[in-house]
N, C-alpha and C. Protein backbone atom coordinates (compact mmCIF):
# COMPACT_ATOMS: atom_id res chain seq x y z
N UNK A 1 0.82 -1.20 0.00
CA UNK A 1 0.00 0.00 0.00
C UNK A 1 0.86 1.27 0.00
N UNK A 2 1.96 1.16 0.48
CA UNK A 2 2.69 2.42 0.69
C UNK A 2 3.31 3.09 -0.82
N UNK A 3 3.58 1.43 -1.22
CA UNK A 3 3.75 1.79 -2.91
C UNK A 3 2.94 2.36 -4.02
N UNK A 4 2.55 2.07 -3.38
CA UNK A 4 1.17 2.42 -4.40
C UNK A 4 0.75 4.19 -3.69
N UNK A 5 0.85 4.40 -2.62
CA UNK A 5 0.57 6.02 -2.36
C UNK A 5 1.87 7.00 -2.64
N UNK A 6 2.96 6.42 -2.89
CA UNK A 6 3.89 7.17 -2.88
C UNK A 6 4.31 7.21 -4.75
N UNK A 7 3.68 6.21 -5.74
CA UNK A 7 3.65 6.64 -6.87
C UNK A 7 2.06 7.44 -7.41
N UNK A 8 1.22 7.57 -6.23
CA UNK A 8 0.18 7.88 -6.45
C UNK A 8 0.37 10.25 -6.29
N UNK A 9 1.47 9.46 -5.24
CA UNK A 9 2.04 11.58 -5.21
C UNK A 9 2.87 11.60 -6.19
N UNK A 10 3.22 10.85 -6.55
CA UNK A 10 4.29 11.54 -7.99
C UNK A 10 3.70 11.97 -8.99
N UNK A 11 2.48 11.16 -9.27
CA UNK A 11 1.96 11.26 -10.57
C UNK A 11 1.21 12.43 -10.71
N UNK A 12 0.80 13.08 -10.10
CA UNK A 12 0.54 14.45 -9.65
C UNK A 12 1.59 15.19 -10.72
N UNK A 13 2.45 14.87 -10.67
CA UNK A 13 4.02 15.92 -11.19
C UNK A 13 3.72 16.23 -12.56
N UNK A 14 3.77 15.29 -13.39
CA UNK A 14 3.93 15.54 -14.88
C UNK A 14 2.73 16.33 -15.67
N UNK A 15 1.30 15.76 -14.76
CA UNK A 15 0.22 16.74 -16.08
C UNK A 15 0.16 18.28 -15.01
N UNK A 16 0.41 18.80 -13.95
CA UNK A 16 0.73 19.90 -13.32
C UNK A 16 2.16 20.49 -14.28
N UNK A 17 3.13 19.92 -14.64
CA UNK A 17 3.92 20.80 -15.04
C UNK A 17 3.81 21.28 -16.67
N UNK A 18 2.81 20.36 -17.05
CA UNK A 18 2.50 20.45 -18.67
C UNK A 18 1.76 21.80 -18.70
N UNK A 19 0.36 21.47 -17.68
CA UNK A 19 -0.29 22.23 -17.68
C UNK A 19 0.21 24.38 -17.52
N UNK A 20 1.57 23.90 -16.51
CA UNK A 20 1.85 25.45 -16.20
C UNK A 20 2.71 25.77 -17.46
N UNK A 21 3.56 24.72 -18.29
CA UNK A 21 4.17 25.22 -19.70
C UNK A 21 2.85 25.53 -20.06
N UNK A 22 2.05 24.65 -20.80
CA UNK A 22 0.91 25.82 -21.32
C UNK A 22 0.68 26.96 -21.16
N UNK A 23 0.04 27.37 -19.85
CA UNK A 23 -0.53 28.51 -19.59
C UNK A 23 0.87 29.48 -19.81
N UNK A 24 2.06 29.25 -18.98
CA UNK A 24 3.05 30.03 -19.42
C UNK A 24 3.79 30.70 -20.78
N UNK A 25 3.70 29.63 -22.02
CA UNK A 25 3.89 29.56 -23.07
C UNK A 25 3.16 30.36 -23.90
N UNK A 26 1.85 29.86 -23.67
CA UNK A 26 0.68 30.55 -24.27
C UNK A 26 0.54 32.73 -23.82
N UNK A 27 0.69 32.57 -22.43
CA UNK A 27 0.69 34.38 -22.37
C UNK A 27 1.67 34.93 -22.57
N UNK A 28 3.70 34.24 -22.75
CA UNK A 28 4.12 35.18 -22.79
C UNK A 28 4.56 34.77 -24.74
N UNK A 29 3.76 33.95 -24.99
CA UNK A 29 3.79 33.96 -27.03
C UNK A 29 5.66 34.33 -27.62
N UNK A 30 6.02 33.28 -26.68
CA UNK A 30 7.18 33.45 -27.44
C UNK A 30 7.89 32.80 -28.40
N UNK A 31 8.36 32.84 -29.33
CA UNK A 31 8.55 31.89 -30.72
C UNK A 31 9.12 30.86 -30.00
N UNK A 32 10.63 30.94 -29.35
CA UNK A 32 11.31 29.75 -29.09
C UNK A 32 11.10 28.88 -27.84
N UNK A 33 9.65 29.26 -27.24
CA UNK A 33 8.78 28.72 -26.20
C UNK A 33 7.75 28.37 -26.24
N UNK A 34 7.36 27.57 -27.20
CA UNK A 34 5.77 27.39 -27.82
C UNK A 34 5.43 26.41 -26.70
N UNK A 35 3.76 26.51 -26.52
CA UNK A 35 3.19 25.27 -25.86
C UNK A 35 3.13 24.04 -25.98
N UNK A 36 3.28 23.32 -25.36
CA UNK A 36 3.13 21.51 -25.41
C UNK A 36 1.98 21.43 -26.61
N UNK A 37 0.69 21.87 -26.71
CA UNK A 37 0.09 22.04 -27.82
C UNK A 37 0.53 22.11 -29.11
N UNK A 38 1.00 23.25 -29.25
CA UNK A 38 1.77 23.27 -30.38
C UNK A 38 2.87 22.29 -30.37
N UNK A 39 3.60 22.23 -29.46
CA UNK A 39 4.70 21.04 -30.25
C UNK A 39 4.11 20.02 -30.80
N UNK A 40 3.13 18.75 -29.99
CA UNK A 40 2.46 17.78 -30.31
C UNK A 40 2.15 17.96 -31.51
N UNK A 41 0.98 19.11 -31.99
CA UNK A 41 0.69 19.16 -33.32
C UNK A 41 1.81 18.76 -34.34
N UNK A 42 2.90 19.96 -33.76
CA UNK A 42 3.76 19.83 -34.90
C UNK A 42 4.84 18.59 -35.09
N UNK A 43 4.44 18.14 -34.25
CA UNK A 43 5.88 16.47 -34.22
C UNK A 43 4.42 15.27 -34.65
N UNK A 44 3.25 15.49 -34.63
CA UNK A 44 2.27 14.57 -35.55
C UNK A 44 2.00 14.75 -36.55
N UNK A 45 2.68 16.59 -37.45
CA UNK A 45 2.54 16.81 -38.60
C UNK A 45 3.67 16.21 -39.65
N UNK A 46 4.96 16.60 -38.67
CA UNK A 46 6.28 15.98 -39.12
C UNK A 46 6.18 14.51 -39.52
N UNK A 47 5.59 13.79 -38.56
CA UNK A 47 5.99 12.29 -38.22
C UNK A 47 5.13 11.54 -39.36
N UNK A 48 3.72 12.01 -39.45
CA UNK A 48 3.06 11.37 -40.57
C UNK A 48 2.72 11.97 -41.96
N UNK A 49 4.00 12.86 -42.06
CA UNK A 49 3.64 13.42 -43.58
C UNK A 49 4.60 13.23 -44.49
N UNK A 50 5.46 12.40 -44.11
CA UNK A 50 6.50 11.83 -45.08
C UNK A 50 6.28 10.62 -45.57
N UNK A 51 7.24 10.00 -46.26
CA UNK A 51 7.35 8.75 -47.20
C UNK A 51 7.76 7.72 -45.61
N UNK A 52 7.44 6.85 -46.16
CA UNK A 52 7.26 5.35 -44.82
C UNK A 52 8.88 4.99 -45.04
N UNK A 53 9.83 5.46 -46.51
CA UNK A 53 10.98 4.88 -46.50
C UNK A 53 12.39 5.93 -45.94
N UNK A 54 11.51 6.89 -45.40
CA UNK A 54 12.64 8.36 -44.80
C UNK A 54 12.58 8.02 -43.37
């Protein structure tokens, strides 16, 4: 049980820090700081718009 509560506080960590790049990213609009949003888009635009042999 202890295992299980002590990966249960971690997991807390990762969508809290996504979430504050967002909001951070997003108000201060800076080119070489884009949001997790935007990256995703753009690494699913990259990834499936080429040839299957590149």
């Amino acid at each position: 049980m202890n295992g299980l509560l002590a990966r249960a506080r971690w997991y807390w960590l990762p969508p809290v820090t996504i979430c504050a790049w967002e909001i951070t990213a997003r108000r201060l609009q800076a080119v070489y700081f884009p949001p997790p949003s935007t990256v995703v888009a753009t690494m699913h635009g990259m990834w499936f718009s080429g040839p299957a042999g590149r």
